[in-house]
C-alpha atoms as a PDB file:
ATOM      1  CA  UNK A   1     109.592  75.887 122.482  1.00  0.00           C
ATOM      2  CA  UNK A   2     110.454  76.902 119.049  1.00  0.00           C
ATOM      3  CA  UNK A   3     106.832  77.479 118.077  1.00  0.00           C
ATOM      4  CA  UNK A   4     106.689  79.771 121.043  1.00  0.00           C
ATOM      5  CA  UNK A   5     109.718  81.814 119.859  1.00  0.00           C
ATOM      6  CA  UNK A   6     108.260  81.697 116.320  1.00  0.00           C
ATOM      7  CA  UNK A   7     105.411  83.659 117.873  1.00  0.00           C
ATOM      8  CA  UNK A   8     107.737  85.870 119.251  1.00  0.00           C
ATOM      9  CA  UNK A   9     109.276  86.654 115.997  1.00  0.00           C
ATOM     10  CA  UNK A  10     106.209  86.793 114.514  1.00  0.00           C
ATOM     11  CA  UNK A  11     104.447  89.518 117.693  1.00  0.00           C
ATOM     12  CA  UNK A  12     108.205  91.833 117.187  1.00  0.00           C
ATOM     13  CA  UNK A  13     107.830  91.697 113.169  1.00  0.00           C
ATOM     14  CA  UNK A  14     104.137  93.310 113.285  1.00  0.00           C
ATOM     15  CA  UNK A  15     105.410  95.548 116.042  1.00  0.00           C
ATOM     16  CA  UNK A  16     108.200  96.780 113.792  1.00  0.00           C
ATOM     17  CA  UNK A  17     105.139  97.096 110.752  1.00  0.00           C
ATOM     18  CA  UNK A  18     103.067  99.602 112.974  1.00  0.00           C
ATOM     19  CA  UNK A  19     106.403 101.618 113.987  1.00  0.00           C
ATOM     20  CA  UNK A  20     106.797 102.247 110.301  1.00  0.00           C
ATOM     21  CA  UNK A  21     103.704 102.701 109.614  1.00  0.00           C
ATOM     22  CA  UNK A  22     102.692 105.437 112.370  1.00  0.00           C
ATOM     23  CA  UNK A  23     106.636 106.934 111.357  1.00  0.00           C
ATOM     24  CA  UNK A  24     105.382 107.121 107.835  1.00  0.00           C
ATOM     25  CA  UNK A  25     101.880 109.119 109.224  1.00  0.00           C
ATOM     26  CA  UNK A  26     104.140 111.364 111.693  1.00  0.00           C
ATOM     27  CA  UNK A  27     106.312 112.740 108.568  1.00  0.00           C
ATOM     28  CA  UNK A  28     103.630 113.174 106.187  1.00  0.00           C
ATOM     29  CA  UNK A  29     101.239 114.615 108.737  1.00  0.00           C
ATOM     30  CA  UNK A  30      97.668 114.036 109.912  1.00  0.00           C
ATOM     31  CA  UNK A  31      95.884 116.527 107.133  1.00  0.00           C
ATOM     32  CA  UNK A  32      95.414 113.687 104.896  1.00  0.00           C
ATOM     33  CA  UNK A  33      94.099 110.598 107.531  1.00  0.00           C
ATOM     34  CA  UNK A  34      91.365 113.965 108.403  1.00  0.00           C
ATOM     35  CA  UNK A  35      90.167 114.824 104.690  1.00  0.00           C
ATOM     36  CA  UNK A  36      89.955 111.327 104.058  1.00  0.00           C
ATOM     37  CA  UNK A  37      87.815 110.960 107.038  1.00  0.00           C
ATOM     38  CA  UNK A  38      85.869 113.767 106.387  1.00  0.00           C
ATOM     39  CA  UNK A  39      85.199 112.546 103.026  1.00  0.00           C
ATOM     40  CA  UNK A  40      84.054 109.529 104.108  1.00  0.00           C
ATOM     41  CA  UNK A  41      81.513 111.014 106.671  1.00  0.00           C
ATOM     42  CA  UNK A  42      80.259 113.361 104.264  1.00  0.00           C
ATOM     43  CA  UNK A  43      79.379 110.055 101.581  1.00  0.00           C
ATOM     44  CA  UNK A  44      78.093 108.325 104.530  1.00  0.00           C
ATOM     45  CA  UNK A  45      75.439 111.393 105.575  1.00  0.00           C
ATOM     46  CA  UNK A  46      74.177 111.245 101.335  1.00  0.00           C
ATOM     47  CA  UNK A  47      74.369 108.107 102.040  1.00  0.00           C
ATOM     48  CA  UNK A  48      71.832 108.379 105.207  1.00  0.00           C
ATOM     49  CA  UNK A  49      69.760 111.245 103.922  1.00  0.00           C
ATOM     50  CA  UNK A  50      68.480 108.992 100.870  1.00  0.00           C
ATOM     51  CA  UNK A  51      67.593 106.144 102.284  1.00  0.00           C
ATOM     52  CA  UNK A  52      65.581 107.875 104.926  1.00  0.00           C
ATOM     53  CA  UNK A  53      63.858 109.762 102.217  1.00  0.00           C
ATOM     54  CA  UNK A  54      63.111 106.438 100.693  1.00  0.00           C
ATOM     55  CA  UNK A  55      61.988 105.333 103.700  1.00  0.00           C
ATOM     56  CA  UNK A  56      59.759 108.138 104.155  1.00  0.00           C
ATOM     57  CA  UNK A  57      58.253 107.999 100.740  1.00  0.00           C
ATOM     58  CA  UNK A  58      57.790 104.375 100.949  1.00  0.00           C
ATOM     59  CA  UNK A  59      55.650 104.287 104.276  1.00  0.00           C
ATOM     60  CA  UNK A  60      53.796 107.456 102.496  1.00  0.00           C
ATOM     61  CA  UNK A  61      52.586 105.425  99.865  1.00  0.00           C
ATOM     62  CA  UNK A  62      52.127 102.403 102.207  1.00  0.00           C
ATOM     63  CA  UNK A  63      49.987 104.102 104.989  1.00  0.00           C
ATOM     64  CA  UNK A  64      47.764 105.877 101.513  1.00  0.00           C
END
C-alpha cells in the first residue's frame, strides 16, 4: 500500500507542476506560445518547399 500512495504523491506533485506551469502562461500571456508557433510553421513550410523542389528536380533529371 505504500507504493500505491507513493503514486499518489507522485500523480498530485506533476499535477501541482502543470498548475504552475499553465499559471506562469496565464500571467505572461499567450502572444509568445503564438509567435513561437508561428515561427515554427513558417521554418517548417521552407522547410517543405525545398525538398519538394528537390524532389521535383530530381525526378526531372531521372525521367530525362
Amino acid at each position: 500500500s505504500r507504493q500505491k500512495t507513493e503514486r499518489n504523491y507522485i500523480m498530485l506533485h506533476w499535477a501541482l507542476v502543470f498548475l504552475v506551469v499553465a499559471i506562469i502562461a496565464a500571467v505572461f500571456g499567450f502572444a509568445g506560445i503564438a509567435s513561437a508557433s508561428a515561427g515554427i510553421a513558417q521554418i517548417l513550410f521552407f522547410i517543405f518547399i525545398a525538398l519538394f523542389l528537390v524532389t521535383l528536380l530530381l525526378r526531372a533529371f531521372r525521367s530525362g
